[in-house]
Protein backbone atom coordinates (compact mmCIF):
# COMPACT_ATOMS: atom_id res chain seq x y z
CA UNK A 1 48.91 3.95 19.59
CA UNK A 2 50.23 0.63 20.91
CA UNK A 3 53.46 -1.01 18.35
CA UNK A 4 54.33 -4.43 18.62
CA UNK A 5 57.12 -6.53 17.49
CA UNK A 6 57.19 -9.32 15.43
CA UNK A 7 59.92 -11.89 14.56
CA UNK A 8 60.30 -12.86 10.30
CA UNK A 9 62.26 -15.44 8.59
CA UNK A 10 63.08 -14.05 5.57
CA UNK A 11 62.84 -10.41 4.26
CA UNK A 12 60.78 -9.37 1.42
CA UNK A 13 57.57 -10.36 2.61
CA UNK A 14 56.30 -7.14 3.82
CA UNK A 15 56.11 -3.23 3.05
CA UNK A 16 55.65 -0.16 5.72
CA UNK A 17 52.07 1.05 5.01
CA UNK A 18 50.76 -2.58 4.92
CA UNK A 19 47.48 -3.28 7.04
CA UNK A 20 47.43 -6.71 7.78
CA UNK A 21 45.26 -9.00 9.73
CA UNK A 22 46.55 -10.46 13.16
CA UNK A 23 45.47 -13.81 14.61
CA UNK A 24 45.49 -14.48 18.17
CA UNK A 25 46.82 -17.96 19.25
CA UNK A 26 46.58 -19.69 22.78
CA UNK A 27 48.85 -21.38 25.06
CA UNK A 28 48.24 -22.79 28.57
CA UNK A 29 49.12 -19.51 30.05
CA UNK A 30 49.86 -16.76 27.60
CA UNK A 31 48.68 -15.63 23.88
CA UNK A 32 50.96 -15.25 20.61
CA UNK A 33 49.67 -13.91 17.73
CA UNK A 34 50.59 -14.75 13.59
CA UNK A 35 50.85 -11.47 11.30
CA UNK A 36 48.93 -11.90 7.79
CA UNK A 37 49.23 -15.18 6.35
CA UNK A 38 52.13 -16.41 8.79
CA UNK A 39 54.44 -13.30 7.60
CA UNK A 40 55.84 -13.40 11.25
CA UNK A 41 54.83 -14.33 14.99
CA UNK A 42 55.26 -12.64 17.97
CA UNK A 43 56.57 -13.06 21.38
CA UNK A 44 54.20 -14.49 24.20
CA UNK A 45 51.80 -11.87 25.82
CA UNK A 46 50.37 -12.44 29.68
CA UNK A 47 46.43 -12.16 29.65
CA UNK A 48 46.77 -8.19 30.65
CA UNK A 49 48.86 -7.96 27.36
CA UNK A 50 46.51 -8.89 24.78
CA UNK A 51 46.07 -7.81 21.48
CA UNK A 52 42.76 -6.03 20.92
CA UNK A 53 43.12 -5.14 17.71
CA UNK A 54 42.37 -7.40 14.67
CA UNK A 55 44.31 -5.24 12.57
CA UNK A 56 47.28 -3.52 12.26
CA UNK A 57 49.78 -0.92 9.95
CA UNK A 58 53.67 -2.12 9.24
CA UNK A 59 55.75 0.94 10.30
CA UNK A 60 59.48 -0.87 10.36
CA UNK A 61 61.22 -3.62 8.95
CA UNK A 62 64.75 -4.46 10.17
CA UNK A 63 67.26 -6.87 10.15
CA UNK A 64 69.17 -7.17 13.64
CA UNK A 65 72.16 -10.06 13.70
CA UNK A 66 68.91 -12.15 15.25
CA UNK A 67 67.33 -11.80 12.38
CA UNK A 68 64.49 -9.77 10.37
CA UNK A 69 62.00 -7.94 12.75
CA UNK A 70 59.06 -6.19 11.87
CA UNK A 71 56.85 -2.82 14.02
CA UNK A 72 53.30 -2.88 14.05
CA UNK A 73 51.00 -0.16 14.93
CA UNK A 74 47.60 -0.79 16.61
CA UNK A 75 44.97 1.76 17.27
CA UNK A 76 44.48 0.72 20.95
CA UNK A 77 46.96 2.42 23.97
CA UNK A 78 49.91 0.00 25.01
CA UNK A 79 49.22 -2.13 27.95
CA UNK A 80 50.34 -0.33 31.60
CA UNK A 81 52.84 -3.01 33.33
């Protein structure tokens, strides 16, 4: 299983156990992808990080002192690199 982290604004949004959609996004050099309906974004991936998934399971929600953070679980194996 291959988990993922994604950046929130505001807490409340989400519940572990959710499956939500996940979006893939482009940028001149990388991908980012948008959980559910903009719930949170995550970092920028190189092309030999992509999401393969279009789906995924919450298993965490935090909050750090940079702010709310949540874990997603994909069934595809993490990315060697």
């Amino acid at each position: 299983m291959r988990r993922e982290e994604f950046k929130m604004e505001r807490t409340g949004l989400l519940e572990v156990g959710e499956v939500l959609p996940v979006t893939e996004g482009r940028l001149p050099s990388s991908y980012y992808y948008t959980l559910g309906k903009a719930y949170a974004m995550s970092a920028n991936y190189a092309v030999s990080e992509r999401i393969q998934s279009k789906e995924g399971t919450v298993v965490d929600i935090k909050e750090t002192p940079k702010g709310y953070f949540v874990t997603v679980e994909f069934d595809e194996a993490q990315p060697s690199g």
